[in-house]
Protein backbone atom coordinates (compact mmCIF):
# COMPACT_ATOMS: atom_id res chain seq x y z
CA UNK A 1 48.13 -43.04 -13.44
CA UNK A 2 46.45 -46.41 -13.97
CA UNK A 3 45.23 -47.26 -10.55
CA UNK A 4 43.21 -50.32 -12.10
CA UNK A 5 47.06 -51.45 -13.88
CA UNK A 6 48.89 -50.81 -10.37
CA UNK A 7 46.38 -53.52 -8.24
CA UNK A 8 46.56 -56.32 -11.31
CA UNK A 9 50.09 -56.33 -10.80
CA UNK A 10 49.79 -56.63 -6.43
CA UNK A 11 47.40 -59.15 -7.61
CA UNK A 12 49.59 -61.46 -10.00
CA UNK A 13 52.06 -60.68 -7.17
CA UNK A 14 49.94 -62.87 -4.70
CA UNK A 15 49.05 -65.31 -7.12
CA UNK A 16 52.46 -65.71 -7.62
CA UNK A 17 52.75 -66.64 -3.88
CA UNK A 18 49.61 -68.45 -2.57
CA UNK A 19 51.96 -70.74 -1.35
CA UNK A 20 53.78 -68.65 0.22
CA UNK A 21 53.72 -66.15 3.64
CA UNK A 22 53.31 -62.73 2.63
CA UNK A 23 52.56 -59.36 4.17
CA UNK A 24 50.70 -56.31 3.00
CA UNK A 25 53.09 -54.37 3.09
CA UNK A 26 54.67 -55.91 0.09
CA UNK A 27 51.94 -56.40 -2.02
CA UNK A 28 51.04 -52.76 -1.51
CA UNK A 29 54.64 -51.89 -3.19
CA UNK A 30 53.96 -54.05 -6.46
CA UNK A 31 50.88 -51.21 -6.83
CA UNK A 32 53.13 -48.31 -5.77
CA UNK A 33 50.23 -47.61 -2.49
CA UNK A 34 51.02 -47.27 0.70
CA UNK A 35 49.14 -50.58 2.51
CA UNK A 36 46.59 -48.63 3.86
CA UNK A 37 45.57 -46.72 0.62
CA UNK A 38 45.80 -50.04 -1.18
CA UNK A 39 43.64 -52.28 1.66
CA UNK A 40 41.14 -49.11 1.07
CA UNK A 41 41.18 -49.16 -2.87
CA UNK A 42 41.07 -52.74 -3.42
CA UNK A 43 38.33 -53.18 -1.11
CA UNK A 44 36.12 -49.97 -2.52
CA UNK A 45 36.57 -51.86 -5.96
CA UNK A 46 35.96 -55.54 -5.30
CA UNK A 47 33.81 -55.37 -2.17
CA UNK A 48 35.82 -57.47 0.03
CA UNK A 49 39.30 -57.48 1.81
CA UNK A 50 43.04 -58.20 0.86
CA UNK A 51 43.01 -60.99 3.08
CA UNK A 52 39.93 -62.34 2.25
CA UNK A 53 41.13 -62.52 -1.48
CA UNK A 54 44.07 -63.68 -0.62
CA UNK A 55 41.67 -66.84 2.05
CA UNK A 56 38.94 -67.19 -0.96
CA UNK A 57 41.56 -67.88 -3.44
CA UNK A 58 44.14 -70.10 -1.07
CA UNK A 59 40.73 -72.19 -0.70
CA UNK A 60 39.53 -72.26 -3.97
CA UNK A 61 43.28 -73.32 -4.89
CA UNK A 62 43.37 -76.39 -2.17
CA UNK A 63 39.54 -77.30 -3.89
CA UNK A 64 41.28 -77.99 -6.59
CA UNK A 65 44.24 -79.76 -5.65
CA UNK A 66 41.95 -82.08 -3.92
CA UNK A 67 40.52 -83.03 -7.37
CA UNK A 68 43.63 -82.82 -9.30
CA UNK A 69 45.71 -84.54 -7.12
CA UNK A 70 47.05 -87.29 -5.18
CA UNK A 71 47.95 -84.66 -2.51
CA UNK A 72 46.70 -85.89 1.39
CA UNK A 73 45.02 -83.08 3.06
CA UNK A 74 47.66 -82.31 5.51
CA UNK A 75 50.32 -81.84 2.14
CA UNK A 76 47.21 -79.35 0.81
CA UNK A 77 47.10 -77.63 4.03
CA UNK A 78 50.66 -76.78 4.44
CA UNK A 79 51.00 -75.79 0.84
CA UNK A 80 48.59 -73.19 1.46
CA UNK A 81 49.64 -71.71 4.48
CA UNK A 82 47.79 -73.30 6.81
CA UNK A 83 49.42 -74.84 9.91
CA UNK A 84 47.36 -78.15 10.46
CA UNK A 85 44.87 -80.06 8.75
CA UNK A 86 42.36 -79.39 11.18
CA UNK A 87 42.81 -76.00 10.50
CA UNK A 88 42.59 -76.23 6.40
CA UNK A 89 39.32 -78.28 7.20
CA UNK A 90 37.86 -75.52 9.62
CA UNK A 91 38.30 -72.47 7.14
CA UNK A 92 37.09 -74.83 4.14
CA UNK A 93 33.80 -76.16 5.92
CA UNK A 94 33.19 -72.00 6.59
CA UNK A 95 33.83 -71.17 3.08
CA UNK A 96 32.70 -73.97 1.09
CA UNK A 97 29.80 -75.56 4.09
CA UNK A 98 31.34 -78.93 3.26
CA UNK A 99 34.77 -80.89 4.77
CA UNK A 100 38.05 -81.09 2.61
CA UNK A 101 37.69 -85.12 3.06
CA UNK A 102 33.85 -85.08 1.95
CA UNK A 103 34.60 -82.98 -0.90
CA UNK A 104 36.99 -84.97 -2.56
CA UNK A 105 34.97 -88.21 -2.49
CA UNK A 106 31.95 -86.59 -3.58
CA UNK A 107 30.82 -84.46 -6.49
CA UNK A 108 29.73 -81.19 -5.46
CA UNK A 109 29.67 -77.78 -7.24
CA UNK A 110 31.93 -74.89 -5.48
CA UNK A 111 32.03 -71.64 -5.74
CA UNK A 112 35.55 -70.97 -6.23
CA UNK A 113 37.03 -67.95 -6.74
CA UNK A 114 38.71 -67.17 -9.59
CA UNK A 115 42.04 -64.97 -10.11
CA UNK A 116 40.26 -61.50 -10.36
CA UNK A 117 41.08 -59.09 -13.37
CA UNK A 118 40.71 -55.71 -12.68
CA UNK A 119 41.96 -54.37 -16.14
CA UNK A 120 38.32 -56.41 -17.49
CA UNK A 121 36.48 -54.94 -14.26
CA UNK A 122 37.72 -51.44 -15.58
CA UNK A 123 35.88 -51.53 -18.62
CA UNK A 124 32.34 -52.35 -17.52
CA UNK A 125 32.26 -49.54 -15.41
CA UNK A 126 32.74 -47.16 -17.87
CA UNK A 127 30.03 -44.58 -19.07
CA UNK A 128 28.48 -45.90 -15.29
CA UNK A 129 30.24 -42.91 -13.09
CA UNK A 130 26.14 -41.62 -12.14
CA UNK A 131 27.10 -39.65 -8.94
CA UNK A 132 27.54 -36.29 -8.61
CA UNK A 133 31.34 -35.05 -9.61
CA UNK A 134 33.18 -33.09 -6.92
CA UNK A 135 34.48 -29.94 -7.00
CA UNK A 136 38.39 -29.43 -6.93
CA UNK A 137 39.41 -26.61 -4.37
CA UNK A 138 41.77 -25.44 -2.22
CA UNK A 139 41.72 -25.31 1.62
CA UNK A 140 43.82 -23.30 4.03
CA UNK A 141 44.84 -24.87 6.97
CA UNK A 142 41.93 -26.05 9.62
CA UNK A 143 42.50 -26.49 13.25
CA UNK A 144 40.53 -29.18 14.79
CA UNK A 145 39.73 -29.57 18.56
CA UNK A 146 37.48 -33.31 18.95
CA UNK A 147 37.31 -36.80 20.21
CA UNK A 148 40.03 -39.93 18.70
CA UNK A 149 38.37 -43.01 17.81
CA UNK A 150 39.84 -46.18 16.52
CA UNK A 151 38.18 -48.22 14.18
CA UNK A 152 39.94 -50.80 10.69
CA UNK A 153 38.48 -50.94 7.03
CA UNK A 154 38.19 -54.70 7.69
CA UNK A 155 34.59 -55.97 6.83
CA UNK A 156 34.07 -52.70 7.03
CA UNK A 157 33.86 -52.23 10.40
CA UNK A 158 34.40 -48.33 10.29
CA UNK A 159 31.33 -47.99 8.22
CA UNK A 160 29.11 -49.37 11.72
CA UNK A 161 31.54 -47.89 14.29
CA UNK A 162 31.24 -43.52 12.93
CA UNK A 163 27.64 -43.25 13.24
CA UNK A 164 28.35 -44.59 16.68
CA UNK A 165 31.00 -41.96 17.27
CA UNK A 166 28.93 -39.24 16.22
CA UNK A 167 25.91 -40.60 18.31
CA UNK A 168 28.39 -40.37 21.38
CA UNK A 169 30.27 -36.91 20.66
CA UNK A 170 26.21 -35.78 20.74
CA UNK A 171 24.96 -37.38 23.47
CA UNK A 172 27.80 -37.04 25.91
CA UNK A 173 27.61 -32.94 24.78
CA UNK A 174 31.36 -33.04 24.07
CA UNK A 175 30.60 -30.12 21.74
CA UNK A 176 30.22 -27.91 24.65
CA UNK A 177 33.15 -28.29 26.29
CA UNK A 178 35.36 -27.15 22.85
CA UNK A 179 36.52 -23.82 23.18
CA UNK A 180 37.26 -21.11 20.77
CA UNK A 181 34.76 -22.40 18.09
CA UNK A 182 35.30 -21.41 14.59
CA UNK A 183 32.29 -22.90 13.08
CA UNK A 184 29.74 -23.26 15.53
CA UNK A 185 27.11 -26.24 14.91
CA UNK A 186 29.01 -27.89 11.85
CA UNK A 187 30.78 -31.28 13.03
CA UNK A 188 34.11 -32.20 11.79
CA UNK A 189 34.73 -36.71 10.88
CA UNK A 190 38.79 -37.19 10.13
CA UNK A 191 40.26 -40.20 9.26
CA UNK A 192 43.59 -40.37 10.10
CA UNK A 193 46.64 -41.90 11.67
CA UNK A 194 46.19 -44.86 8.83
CA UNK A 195 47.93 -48.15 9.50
CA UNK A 196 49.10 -50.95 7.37
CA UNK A 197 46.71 -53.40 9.36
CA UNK A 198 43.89 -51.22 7.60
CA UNK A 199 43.34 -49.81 11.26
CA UNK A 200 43.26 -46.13 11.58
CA UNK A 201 41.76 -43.15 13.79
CA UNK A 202 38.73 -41.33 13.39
CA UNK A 203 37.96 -37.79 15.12
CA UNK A 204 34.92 -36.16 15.64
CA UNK A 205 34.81 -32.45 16.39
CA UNK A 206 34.78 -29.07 15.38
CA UNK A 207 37.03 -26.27 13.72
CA UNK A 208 38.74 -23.60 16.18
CA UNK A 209 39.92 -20.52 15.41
CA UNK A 210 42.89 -21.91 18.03
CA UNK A 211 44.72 -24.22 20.42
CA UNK A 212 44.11 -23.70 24.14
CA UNK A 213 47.38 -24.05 26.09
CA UNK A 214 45.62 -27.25 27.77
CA UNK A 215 43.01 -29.32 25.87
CA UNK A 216 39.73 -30.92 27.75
CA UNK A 217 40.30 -34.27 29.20
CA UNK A 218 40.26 -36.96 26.79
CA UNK A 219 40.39 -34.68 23.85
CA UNK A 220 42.64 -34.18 20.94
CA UNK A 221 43.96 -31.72 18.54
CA UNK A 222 45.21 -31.83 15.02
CA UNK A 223 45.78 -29.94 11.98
CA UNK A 224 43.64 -30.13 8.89
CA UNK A 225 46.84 -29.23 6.02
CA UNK A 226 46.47 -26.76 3.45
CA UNK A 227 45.69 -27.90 -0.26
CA UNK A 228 44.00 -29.30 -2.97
CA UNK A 229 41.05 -31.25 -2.37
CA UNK A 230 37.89 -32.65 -4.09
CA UNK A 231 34.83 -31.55 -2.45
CA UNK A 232 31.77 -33.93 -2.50
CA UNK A 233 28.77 -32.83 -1.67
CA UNK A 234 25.80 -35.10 0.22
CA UNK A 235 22.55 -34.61 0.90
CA UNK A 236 20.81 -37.98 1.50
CA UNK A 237 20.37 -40.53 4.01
CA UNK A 238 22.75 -42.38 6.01
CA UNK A 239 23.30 -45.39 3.63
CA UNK A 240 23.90 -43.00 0.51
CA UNK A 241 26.52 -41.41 2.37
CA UNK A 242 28.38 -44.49 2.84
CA UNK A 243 27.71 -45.71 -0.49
CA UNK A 244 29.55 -42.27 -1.65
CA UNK A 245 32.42 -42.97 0.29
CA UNK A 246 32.56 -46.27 -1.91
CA UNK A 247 32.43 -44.49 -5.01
CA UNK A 248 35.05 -42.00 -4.21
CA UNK A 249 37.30 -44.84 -3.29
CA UNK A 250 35.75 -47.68 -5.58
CA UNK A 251 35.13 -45.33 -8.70
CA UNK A 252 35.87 -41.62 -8.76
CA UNK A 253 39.58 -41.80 -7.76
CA UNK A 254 40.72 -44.81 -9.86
CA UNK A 255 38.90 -43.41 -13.07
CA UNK A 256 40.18 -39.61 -12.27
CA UNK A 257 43.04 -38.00 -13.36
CA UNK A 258 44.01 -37.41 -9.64
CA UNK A 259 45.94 -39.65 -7.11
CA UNK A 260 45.06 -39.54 -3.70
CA UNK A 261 47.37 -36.81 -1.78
CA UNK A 262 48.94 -37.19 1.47
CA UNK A 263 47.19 -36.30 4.89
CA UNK A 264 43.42 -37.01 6.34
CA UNK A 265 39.81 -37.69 4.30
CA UNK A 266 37.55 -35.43 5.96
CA UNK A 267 33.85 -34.67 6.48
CA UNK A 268 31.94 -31.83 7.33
CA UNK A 269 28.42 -32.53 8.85
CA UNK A 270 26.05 -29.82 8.90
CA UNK A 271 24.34 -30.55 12.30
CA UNK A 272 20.87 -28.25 12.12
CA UNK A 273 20.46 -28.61 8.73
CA UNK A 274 21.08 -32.52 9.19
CA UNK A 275 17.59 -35.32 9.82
CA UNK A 276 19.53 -38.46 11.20
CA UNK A 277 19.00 -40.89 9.63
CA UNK A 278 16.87 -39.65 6.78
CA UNK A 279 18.86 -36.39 5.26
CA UNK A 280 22.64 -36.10 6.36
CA UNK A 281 23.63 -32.53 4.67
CA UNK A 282 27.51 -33.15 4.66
CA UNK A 283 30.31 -32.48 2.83
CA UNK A 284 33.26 -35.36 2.04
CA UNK A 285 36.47 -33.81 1.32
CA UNK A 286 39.78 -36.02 0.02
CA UNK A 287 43.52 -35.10 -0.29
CA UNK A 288 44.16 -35.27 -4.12
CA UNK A 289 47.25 -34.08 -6.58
């Protein structure tokens, strides 16, 4: 697998369009990813968004037409997908602090953004792959008794929201009211239920040994599947921990000879041997094969 190959081609796919509408959904399939797992990759490796690629480039395009052409600004605007002129000159003043009309009747510097190349990105990170390496093993099955959250992997909102779900699943004591505990005082994070918006569901809560025939108010259950999975270790404060869920998206994985398997990510907090925020003794476990 060349997972660095798979996004240059989504990527000369939407350069290939910028004039065009498209959806996620289809430039996920020029990479062979499902949307989310793309929207996830892409963003671990180039610290932004799809769709803020996809804005920075339609901008940087129109930028240039306005130098390079005759083109009025409404003509610009509708060639790049936006529906009025007002609205082309809106997004540009955010992006570029200066008006589409300004900017062509002055000379100003822009920082445009370029068509990105992710087969040249690949090769300065080699040789740099400085966090620890996981260990591969296999699970059995894990039944899961906790609290649904919903949260997206734009701007990264997920990595503000989960300390916020943990804070809650502690402070309201949901803990106590799980029954038949299976690994009393260890805390379970699963991403799931993964959406092409880059939305998905996060639980917090704890293994049971099983299902009750009716769950605690505003609970859920799910099924952790049986597998292969590579097991990384943390033992550091709360930033480090989200910086290693970067690398394992943003790093590991792509340069691995693994592709992402099917079903959750999951984490495994170890609550008394934990300092928030300081030391956070977890353990991050992805689906691979």
């Amino acid at each position: 697998m060349d997972t660095y190959k798979r996004i240059q081609d989504a990527i000369d796919y939407v350069e290939e369009h910028l004039q065009e509408e498209m959806n996620i959904t289809e430039i996920a399939s020029q990479a062979h990813f499902s949307a989310f797992h793309f929207q996830r990759l892409f963003q671990a490796i180039s610290g932004f968004s799809v769709q803020a690629y996809i804005r920075k480039r339609r901008l940087s395009e129109a930028a240039l037409a306005l130098k390079q052409t005759s083109d009025n600004v409404l003509e610009i605007a509708v060639a790049y997908q936006y529906q009025s002129q007002e609205a082309l000159t809106r997004a540009f003043e955010k992006q570029f602090g200066i008006t589409p009309g300004r900017y062509r009747k002055e000379n100003h510097l822009l920082p445009y953004l370029a068509k990105m190349d992710f087969l040249a990105f690949r090769q300065t990170i080699k040789g740099e792959i400085t966090m620890n390496k996981p260990t591969i093993t296999i699970l059995d099955e894990i039944w899961i008794i906790g609290r649904s959250h919903r949260t997206s992997l734009q701007d990264e909102k997920y990595f503000a929201d989960i300390p916020g779900f943990y804070q809650a699943f502690g402070s309201n004591q949901d803990f106590l009211r799980i029954p038949n505990k299976a690994a009393a005082d260890m805390s379970y994070g699963i991403a799931c239920e993964f959406a092409d918006d880059g939305s998905f569901s996060f639980v917090v809560g704890e293994a049971v040994h099983s299902f009750p025939d009716e769950l605690p108010e505003g609970f859920t259950s799910l099924v952790l599947p049986a597998g292969k999975y590579a097991e990384f270790k943390v033992n550091e404060p709360v930033d480090q921990v989200q910086n290693t869920r970067r690398y394992i998206y943003g790093t590991w994985l792509p340069n691995s000879n693994y592709e992402r398997g099917e079903g959750p990510d999951f984490e495994v907090t170890d609550v008394w041997g934990s300092r928030y925020p300081d030391a956070m003794k977890m353990t991050i476990y992805i689906p691979i094969k």
